[in-house]
Protein backbone atom coordinates (compact mmCIF):
# COMPACT_ATOMS: atom_id res chain seq x y z
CA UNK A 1 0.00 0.00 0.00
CA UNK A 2 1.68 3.01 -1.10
CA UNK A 3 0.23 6.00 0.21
CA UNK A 4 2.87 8.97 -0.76
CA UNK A 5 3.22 12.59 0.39
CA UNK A 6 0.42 13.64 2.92
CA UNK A 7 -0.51 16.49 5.62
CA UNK A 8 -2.51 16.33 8.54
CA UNK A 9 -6.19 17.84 7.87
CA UNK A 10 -7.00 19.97 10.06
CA UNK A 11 -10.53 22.22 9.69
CA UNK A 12 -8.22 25.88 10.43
CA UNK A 13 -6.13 24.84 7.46
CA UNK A 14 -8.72 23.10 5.49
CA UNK A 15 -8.54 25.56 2.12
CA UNK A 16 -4.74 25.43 2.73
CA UNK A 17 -4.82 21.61 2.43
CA UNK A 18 -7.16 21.64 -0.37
CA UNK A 19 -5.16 23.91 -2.54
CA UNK A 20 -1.47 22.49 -1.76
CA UNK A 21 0.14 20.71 -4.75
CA UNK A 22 1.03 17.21 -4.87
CA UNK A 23 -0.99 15.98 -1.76
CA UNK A 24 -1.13 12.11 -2.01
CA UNK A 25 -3.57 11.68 1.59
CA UNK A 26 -4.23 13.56 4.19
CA UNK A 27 -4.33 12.44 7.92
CA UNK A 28 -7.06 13.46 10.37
CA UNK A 29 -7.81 13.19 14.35
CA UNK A 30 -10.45 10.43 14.42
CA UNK A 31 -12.15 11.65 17.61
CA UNK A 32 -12.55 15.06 16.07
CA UNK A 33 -14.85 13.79 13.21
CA UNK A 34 -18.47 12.64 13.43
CA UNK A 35 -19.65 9.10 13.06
CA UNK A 36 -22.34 9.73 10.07
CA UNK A 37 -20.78 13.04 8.79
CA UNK A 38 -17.52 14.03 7.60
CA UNK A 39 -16.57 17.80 6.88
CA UNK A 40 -17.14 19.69 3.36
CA UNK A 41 -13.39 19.49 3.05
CA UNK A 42 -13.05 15.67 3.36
CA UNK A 43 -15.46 15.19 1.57
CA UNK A 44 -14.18 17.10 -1.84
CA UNK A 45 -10.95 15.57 -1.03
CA UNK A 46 -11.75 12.27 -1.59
CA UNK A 47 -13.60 12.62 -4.12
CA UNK A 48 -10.33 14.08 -5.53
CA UNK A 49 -8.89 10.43 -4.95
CA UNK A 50 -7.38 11.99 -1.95
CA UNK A 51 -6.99 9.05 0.88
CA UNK A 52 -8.20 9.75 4.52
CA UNK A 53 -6.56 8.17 7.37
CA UNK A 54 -8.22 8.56 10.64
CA UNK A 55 -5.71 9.14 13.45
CA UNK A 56 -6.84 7.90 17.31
CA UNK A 57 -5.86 9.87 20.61
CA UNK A 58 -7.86 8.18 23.21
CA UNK A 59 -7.88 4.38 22.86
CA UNK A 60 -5.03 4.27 25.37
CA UNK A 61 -4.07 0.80 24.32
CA UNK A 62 -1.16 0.47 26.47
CA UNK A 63 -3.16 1.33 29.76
CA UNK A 64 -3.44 -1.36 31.94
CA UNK A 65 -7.82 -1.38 31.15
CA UNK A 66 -8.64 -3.60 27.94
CA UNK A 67 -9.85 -1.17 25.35
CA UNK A 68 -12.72 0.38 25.43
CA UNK A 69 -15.54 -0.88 23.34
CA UNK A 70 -18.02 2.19 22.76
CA UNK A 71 -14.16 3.99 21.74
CA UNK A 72 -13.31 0.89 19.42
CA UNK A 73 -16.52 1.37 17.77
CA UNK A 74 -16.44 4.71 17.00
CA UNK A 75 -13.14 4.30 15.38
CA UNK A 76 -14.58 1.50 13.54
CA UNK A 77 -17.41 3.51 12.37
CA UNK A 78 -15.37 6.48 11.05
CA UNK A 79 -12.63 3.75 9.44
CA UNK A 80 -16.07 2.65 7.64
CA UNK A 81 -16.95 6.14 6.84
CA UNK A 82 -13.82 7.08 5.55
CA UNK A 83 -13.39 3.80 3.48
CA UNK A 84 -9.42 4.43 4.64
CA UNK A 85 -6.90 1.55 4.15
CA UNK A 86 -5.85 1.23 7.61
CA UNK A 87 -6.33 3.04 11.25
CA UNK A 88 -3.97 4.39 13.29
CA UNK A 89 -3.30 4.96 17.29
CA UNK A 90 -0.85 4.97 19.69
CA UNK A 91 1.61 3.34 22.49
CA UNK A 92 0.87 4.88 25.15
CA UNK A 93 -1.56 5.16 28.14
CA UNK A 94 -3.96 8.19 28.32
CA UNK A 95 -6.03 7.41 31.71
CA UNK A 96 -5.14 5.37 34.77
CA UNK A 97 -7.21 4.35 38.14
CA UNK A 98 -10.66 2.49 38.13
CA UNK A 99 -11.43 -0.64 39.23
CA UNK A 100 -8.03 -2.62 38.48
CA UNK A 101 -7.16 0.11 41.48
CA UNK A 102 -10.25 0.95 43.07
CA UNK A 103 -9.40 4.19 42.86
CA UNK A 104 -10.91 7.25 40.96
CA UNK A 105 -10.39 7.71 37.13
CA UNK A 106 -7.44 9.79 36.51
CA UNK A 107 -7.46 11.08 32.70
CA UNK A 108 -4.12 12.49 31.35
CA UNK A 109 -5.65 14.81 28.54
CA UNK A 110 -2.53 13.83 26.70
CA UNK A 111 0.07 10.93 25.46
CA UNK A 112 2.13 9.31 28.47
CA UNK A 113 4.79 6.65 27.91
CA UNK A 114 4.13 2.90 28.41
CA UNK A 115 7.13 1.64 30.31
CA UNK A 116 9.58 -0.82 28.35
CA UNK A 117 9.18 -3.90 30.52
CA UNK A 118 8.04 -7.55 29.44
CA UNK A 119 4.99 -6.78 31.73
CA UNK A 120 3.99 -3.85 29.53
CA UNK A 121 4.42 -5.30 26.37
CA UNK A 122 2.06 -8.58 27.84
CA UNK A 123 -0.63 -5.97 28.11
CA UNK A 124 0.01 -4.04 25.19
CA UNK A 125 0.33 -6.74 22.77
CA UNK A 126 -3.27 -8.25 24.27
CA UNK A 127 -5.25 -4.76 23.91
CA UNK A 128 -3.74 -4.37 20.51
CA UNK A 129 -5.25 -7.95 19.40
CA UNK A 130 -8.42 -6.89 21.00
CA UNK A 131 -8.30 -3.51 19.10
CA UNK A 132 -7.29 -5.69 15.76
CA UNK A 133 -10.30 -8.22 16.04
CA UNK A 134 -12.68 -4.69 16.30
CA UNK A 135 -11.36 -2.92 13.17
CA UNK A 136 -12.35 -3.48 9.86
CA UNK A 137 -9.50 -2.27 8.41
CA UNK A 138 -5.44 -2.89 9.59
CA UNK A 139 -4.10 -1.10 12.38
CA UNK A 140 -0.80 0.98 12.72
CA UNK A 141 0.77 2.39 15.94
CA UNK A 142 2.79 5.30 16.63
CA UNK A 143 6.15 5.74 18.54
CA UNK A 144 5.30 8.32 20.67
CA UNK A 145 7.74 11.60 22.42
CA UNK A 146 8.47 11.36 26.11
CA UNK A 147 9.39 13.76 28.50
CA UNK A 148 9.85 11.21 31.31
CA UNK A 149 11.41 7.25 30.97
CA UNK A 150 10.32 4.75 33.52
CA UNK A 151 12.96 3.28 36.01
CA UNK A 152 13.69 -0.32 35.13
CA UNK A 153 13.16 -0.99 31.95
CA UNK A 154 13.94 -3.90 30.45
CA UNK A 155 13.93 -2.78 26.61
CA UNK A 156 15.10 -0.19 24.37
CA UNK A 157 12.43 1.43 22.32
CA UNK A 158 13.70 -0.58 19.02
CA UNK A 159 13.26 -3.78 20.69
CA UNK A 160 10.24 -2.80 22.14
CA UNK A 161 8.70 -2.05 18.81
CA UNK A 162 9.95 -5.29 17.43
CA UNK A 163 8.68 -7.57 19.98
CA UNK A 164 5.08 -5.94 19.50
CA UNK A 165 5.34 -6.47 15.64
CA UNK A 166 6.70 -10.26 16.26
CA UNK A 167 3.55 -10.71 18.59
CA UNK A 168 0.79 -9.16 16.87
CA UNK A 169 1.42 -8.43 13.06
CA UNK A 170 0.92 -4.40 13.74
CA UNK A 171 2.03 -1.70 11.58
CA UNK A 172 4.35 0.88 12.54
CA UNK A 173 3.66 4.93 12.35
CA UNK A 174 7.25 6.06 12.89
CA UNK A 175 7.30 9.52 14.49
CA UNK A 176 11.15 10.76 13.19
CA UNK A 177 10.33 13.76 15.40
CA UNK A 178 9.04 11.69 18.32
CA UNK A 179 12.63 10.17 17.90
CA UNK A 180 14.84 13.35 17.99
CA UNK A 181 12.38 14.47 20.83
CA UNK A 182 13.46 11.25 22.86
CA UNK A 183 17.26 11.78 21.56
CA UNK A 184 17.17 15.44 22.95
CA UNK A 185 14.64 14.71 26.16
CA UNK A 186 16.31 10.66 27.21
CA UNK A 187 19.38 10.32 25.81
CA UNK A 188 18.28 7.79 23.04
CA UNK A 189 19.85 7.39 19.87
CA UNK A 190 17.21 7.07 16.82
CA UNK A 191 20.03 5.87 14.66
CA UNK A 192 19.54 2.43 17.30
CA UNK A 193 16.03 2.49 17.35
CA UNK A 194 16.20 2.51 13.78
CA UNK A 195 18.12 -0.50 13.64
CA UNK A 196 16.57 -2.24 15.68
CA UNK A 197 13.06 -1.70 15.00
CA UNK A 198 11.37 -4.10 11.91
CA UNK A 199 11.53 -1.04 9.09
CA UNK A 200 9.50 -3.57 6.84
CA UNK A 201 6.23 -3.20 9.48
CA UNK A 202 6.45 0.49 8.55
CA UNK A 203 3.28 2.07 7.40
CA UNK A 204 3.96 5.75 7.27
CA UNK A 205 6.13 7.92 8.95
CA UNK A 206 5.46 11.67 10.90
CA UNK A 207 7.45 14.48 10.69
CA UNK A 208 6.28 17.90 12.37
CA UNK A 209 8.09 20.76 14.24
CA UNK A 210 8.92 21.54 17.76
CA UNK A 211 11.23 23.95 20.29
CA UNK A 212 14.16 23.56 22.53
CA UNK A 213 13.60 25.29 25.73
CA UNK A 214 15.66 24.63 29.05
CA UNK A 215 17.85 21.33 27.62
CA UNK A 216 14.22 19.86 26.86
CA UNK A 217 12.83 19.44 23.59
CA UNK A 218 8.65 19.94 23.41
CA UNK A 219 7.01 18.22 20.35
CA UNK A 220 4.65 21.20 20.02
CA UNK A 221 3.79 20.65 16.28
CA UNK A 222 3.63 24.65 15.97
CA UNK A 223 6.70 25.35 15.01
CA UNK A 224 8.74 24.53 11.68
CA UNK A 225 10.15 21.02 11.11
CA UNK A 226 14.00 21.38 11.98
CA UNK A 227 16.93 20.48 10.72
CA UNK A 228 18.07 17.25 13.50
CA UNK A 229 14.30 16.31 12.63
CA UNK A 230 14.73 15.80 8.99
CA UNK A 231 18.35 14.34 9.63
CA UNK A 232 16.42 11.24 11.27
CA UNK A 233 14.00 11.39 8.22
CA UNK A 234 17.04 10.85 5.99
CA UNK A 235 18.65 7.71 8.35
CA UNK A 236 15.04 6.28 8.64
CA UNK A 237 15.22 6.58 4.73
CA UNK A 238 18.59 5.18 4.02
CA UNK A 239 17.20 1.71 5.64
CA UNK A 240 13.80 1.96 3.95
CA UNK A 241 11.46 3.90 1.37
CA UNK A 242 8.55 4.34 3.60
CA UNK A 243 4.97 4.05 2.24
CA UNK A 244 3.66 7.27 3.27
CA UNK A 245 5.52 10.67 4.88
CA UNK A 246 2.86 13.36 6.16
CA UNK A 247 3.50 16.98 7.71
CA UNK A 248 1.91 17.17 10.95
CA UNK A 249 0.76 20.82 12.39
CA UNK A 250 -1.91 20.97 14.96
CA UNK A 251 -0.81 24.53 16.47
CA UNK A 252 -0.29 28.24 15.48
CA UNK A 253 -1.00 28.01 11.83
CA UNK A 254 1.34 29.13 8.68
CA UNK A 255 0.27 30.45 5.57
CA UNK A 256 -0.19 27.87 3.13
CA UNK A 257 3.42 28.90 1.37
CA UNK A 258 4.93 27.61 4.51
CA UNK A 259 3.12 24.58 4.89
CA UNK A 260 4.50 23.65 0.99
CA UNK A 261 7.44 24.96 1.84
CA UNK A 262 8.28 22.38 4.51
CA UNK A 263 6.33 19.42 2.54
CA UNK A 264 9.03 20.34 -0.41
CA UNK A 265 12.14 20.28 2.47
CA UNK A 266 10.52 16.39 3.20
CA UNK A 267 10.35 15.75 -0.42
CA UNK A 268 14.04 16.84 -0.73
CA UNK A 269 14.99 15.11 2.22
CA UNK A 270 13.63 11.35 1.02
CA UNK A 271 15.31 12.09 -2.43
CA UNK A 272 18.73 13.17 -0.73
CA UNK A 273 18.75 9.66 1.40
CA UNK A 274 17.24 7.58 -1.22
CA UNK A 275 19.77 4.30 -1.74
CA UNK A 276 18.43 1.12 -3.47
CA UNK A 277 16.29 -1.49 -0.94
CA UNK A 278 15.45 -5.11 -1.65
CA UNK A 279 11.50 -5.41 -1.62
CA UNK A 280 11.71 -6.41 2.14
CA UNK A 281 12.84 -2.99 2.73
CA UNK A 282 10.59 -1.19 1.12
CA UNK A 283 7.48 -1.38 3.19
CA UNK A 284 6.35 -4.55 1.36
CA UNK A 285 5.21 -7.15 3.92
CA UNK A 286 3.24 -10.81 3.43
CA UNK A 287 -0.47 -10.94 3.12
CA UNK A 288 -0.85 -12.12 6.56
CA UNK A 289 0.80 -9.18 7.54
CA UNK A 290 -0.76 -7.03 5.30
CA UNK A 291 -4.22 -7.92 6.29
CA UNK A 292 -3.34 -6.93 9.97
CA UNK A 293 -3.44 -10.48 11.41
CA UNK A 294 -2.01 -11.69 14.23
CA UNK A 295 1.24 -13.77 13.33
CA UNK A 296 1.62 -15.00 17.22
CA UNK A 297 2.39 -14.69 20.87
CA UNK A 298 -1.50 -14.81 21.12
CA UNK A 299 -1.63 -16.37 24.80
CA UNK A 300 -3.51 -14.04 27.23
CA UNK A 301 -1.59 -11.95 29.51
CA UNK A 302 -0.73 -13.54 33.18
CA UNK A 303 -2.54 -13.03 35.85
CA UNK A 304 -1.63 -10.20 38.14
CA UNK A 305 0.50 -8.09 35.08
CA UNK A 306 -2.43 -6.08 34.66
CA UNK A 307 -3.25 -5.27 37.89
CA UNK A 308 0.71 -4.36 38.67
CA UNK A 309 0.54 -2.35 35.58
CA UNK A 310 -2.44 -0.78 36.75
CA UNK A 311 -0.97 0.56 40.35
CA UNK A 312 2.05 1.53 38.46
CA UNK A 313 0.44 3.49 35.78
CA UNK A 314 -2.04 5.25 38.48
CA UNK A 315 0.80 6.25 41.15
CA UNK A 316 2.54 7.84 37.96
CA UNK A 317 -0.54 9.85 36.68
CA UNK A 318 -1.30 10.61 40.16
CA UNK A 319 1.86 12.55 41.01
CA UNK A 320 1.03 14.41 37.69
CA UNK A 321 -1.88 15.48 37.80
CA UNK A 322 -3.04 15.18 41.64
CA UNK A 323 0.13 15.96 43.63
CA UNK A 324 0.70 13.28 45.22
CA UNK A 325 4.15 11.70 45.73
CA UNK A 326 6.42 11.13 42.96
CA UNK A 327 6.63 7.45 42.47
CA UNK A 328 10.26 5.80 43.18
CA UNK A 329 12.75 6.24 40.60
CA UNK A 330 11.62 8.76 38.41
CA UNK A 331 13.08 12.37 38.11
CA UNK A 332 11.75 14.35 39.93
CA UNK A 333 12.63 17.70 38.02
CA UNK A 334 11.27 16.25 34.99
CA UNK A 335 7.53 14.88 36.27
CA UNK A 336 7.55 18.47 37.14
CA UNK A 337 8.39 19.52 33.67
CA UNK A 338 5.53 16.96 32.30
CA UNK A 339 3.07 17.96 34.91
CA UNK A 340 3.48 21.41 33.53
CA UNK A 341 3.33 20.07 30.41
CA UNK A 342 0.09 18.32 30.90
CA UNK A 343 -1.76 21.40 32.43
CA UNK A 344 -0.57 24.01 30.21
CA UNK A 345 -2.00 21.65 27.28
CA UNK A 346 -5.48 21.40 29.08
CA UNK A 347 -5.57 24.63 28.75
CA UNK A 348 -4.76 25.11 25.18
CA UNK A 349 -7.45 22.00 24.46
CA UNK A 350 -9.95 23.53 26.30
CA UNK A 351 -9.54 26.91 25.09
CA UNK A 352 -10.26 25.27 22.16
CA UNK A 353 -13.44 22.94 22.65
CA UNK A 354 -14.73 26.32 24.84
CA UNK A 355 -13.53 29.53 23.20
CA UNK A 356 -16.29 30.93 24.79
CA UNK A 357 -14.03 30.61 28.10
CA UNK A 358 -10.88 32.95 26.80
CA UNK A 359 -13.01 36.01 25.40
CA UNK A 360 -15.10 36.13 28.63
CA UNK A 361 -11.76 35.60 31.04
CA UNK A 362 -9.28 37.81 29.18
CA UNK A 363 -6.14 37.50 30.04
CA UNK A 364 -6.98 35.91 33.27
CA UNK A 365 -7.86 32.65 31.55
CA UNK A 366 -4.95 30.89 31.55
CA UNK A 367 -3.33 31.75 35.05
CA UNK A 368 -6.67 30.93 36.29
CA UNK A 369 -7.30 27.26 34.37
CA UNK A 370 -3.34 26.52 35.33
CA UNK A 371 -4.36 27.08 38.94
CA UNK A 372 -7.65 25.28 38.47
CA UNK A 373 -5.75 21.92 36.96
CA UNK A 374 -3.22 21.87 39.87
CA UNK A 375 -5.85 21.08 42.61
CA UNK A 376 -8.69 19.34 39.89
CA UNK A 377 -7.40 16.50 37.79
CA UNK A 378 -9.39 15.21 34.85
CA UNK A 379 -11.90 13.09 35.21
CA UNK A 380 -13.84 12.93 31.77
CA UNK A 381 -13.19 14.81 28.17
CA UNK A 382 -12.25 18.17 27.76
CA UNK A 383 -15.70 19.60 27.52
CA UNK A 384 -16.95 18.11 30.93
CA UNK A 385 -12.93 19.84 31.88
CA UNK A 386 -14.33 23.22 30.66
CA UNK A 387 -17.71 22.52 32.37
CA UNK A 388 -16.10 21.83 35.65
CA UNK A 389 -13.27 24.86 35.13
CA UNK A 390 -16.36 27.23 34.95
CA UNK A 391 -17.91 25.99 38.02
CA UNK A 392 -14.40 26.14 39.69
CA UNK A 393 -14.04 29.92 38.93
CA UNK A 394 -18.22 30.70 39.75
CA UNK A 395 -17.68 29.03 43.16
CA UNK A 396 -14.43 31.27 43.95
CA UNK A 397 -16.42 34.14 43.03
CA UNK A 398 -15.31 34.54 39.98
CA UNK A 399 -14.93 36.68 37.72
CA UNK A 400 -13.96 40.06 39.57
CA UNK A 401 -15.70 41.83 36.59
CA UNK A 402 -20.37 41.74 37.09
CA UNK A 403 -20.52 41.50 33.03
CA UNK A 404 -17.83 38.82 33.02
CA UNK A 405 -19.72 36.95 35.38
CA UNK A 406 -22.59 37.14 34.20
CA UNK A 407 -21.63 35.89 31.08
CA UNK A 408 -19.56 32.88 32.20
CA UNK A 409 -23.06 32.14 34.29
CA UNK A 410 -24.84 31.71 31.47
CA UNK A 411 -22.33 29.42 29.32
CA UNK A 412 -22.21 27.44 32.51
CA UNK A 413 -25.92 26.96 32.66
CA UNK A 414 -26.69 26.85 29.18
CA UNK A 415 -24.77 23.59 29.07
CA UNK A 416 -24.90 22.54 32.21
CA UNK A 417 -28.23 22.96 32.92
CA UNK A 418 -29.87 25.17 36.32
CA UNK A 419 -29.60 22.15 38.52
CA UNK A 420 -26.92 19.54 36.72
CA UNK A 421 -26.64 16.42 38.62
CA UNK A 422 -23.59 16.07 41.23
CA UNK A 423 -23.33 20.29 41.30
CA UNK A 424 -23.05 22.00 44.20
CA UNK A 425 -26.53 23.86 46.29
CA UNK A 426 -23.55 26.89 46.39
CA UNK A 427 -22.98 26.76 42.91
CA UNK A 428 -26.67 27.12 42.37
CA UNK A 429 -27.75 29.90 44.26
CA UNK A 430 -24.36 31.77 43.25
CA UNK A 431 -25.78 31.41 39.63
CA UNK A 432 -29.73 32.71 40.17
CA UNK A 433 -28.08 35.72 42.55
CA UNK A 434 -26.27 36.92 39.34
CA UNK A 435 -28.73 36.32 37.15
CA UNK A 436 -31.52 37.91 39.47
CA UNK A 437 -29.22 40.79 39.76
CA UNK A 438 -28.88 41.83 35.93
């Protein structure tokens, strides 16, 4: 399956996308499209011939919880929608807690690292045969970037990867930026993880920009692909011709000169490192493989790895995102620099999803939602997050400004409803006393 030179759709660069030159297929965030409907854009695309490959944030398959069903569907369901060759996700874990813990669902609101141990890859490799058996189409997984590593691991990323290939027949999404990210961030050397990693698995690769600040590198994909990123694009390609390259931006928005200007750099880049492969290395696997089949290692996972992943997974999110104690082993300084991380891109997400929230706070809106998130972890999806944010700031007495708070009252109760289950009697009375008083 050769898909070519691609971009990631996204609807505030939509015309851009449409009008670029010598788009092959275009990649977009699965839980950002509706299950019956798919935007103007995508849909003159592909009638174009343009391929759509839906893109999954929130599976979580390597949480210690077996997928999710209602998720697995509606990835299914847009796969269908899209009539796209293959789906893709990623290795990591996204929420932690529940009943493997019997403790309170804990929701990360981003990508954390699974931890390279045999015990990690027994419950990855099990969720990802769940996750194959509920897709209609083949499944590819993505190398994600990591501010943090787990103590005591017991592989390197390369034979990580491999071992999940080996075990389940997955396709790879290599990140080349998530791999200068973990050069910069960990120490790790993607010119290893290349070799060590099955290249034929590859199903398309990700290149996108980030920043340098402090020693650590942020994968912010709002900023211009660089230079040590496209140097890893050009080793990944001197082992292998990958099937598919796409341009990833999902922040702060060039002009759509820029955007081709980069896609040409990749184009450049691929010819520049281009050397001659034997059809193994050239993305071309066996139908079993092809088909997304399982080609082993199918026993189930032993009892009690899930529940140790589980405690392990939850202590980690918990110092994150609740405060509590930093788990033994890790670095300090840098769960501080990924709990930072993980607020400040609540904030931008929710900002987002509520825009409503920024114009009525001002300025104020992000000092006060960074305050909110240290003491209120996520529970549910951004929106319920910008529900509950609201609440947070009404209860405090918030805003300082009567119009401002008027306002945010009614965006809070126009979604939440005058009496919403589970809020508070205060919260309630604060909201008719404004309202009463306009």
């Amino acid at each position: 399956m050769k898909l070519g030179i691609g971009i990631g759709w996204r609807p505030e660069i939509a015309d851009e996308v449409e009008a670029l030159a010598g788009i092959d297929w275009v990649e977009a965030v699965a839980e950002n499209l509706c299950a019956d409907h798919l935007p103007d854009s995508l849909v003159r695309l592909r009638e174009r011939g343009v391929t759509v490959v839906p893109h999954g944030v929130a599976l979580g398959l390597g949480g210690a919880d077996r997928p999710d069903p209602g998720r697995l569907a509606a990835l299914a369901a847009r796969a269908e929608l899209l009539g796209t060759p293959l789906v893709t996700e990623h290795i990591a874990f996204v929420r932690a807690g529940g009943p493997l813990t019997a403790s309170p669902r804990l929701e990360a609101g981003h990508l954390l690292p699974v931890a390279r141990t045999w015990d990690a890859l027994d419950v990855l490799c099990e969720n990802v045969r769940i996750a194959q058996d509920s897709l209609p189409v083949p499944l590819a997984l993505e190398n994600i970037a990591a501010l943090i590593t787990w103590p005591g691991e017991e592989l390197t990323e390369g034979q990580f990867l491999a071992e999940l290939v080996e075990r389940t027949g997955v396709r790879l999404l290599i990140d080349v930026a998530n791999l200068h990210t973990n050069h910069v961030n960990l120490g790790q050397d993607p010119a290893k993880a290349l070799d060590e990693l099955p290249v034929e698995a590859i199903a398309y690769v990700h290149v996108a920009g980030g920043v340098e600040k402090n020693g650590v590198w942020h994968d912010t994909h709002a900023h211009p692909v660089s230079e040590p990123v496209l140097e890893v694009l050009a080793e990944l390609r001197s082992r292998v011709d990958p099937p598919g390259v796409l341009l990833e931006r999902d922040d702060a928005f060039p002009p759509g000169a820029e955007l081709a200007g980069e896609l040409d750099a990749i184009r450049a880049t691929l010819r520049q490192a281009a050397t001659v492969h034997t059809p193994a290395e050239s993305g071309e696997r066996t139908d079993t493989a092809e088909a997304g089949e399982r080609t082993g290692g199918a026993d189930p996972v032993p009892a009690g790895t899930r529940d140790r992943t589980a405690v392990a997974q939850t202590a980690l999110l918990s110092a994150l995102v609740a405060g509590t104690p930093a788990p033994e082993g890790f670095d300090h300084r840098r769960l501080r620099v990924q709990s930072r991380a993980l607020a400040a891109k609540r904030a931008d997400v929710v900002a987002k999803v509520a825009p409503e929230l920024p114009e009525i706070l001002g300025d104020g809106y992000r000092a006060a939602f960074l305050a909110y998130a240290g003491s209120r972890p996520m529970s549910g999806g951004y929106r319920r997050d910008a529900l509950d944010f609201a609440e947070h700031v009404l209860i405090a007495g918030g805003p300082a400004d009567p119009v401002a708070r008027r306002r945010l009252t009614y965006w809070w109760q126009d979604r939440s409803g005058a009496r919403p289950p589970g809020r508070t009697t205060r919260l309630v009375r604060a909201a008719r006393a404004v309202l009463v008083g306009k």
